[in-house]
C-alpha atoms as a PDB file:
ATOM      1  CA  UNK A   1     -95.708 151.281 109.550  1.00  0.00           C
ATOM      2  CA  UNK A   2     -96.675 151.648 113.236  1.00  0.00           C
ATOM      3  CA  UNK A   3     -97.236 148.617 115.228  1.00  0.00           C
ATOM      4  CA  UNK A   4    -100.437 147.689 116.927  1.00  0.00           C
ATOM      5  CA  UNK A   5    -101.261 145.207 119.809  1.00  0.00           C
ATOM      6  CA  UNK A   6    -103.290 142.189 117.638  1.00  0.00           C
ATOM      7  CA  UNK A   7    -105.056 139.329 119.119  1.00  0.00           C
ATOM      8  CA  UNK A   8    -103.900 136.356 116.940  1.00  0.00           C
ATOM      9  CA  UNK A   9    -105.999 132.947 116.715  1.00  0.00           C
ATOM     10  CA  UNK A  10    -105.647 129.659 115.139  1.00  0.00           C
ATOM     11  CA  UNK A  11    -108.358 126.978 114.426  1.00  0.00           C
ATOM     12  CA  UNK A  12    -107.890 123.458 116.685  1.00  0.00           C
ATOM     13  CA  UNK A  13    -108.359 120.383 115.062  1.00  0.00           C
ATOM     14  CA  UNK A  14    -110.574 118.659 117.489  1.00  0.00           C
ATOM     15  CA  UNK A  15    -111.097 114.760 117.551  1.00  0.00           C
ATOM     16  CA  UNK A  16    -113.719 112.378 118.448  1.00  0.00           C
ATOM     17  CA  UNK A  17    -113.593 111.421 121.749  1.00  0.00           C
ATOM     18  CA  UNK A  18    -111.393 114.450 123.040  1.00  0.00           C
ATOM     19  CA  UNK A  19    -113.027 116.156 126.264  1.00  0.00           C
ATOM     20  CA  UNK A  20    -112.866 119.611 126.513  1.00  0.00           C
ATOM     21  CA  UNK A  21    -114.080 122.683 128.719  1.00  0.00           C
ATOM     22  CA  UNK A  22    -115.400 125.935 126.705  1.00  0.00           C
ATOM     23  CA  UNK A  23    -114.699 128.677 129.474  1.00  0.00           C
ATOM     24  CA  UNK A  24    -116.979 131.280 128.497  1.00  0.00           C
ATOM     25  CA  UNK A  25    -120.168 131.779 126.382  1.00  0.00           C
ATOM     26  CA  UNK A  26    -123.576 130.436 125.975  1.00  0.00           C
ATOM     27  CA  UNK A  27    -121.705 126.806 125.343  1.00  0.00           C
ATOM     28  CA  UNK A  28    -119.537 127.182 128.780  1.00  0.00           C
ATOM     29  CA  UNK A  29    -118.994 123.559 130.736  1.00  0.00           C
ATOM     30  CA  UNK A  30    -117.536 120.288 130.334  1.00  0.00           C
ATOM     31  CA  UNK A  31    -118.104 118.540 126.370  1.00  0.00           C
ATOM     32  CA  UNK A  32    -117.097 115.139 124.680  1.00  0.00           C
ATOM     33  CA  UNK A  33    -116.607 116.008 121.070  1.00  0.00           C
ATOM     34  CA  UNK A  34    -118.446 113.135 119.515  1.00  0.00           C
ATOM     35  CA  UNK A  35    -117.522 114.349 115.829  1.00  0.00           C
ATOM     36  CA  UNK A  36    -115.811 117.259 114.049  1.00  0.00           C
ATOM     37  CA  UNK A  37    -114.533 118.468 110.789  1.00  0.00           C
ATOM     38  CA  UNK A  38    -113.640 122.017 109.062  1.00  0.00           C
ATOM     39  CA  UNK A  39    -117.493 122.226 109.074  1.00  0.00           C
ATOM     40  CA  UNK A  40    -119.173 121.337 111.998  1.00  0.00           C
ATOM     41  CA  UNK A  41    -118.566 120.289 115.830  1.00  0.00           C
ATOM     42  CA  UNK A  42    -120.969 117.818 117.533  1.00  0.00           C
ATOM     43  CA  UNK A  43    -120.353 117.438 121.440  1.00  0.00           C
ATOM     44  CA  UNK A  44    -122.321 116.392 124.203  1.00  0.00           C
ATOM     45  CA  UNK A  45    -122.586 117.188 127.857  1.00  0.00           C
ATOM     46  CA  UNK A  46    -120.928 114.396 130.251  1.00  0.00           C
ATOM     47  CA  UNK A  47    -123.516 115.270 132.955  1.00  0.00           C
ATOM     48  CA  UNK A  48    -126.617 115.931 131.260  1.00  0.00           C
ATOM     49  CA  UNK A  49    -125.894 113.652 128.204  1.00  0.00           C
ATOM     50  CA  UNK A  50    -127.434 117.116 126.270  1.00  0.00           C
ATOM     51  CA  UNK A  51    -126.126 116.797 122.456  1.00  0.00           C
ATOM     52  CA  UNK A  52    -125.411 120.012 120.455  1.00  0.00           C
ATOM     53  CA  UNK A  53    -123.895 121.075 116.604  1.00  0.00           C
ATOM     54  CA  UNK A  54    -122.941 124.494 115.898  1.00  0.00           C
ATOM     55  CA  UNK A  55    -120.394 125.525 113.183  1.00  0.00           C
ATOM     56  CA  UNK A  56    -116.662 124.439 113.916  1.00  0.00           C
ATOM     57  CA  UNK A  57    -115.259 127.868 115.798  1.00  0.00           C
ATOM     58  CA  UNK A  58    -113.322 126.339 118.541  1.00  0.00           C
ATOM     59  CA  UNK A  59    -109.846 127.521 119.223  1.00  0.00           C
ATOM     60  CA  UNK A  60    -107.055 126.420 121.766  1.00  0.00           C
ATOM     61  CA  UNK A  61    -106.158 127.985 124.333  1.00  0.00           C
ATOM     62  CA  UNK A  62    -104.286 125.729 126.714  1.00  0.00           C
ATOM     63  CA  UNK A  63    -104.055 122.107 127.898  1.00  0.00           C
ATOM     64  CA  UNK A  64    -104.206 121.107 131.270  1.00  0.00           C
ATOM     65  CA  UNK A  65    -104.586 117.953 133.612  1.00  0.00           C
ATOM     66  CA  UNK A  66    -107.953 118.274 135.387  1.00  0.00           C
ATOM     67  CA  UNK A  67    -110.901 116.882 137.049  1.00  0.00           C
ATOM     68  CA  UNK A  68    -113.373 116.492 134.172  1.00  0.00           C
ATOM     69  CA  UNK A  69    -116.178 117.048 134.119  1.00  0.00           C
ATOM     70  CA  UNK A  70    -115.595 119.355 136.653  1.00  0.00           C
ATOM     71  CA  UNK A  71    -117.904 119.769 139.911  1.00  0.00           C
ATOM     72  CA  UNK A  72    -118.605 123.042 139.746  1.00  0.00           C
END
């Protein structure tokens, strides 16, 4: 069989409280996840205090020690 480059992801298991930054993407910026499960992801926006839900999709791709939220 010939081999093929393949992009390879893996589901995060987010927690309550966690902060994270989504890079790219209508969602892009600095969120707190206030709840999530293999269902659904609740997070709000640090600055604007903006909640949103949307279907659990997130996946890691690094850690890092940052400013957050960051001033853009």
């Amino acid at each position: 069989m010939a081999k093929h480059r393949v992009a390879v992801f893996r589901p995060y298991d987010l927690a309550p409280g966690q902060r994270i930054r989504i890079e790219g993407g209508p969602h892009r910026g600095d969120w707190l996840v206030l709840s999530a499960d293999d269902r659904a992801l609740r997070v709000r926006c640090p600055v604007s205090g903006r909640e949103l839900q949307w279907p659990s999709l997130c996946y890691l791709v690094k850690e890092t020690e940052r400013e957050w939220p960051a001033s853009e």
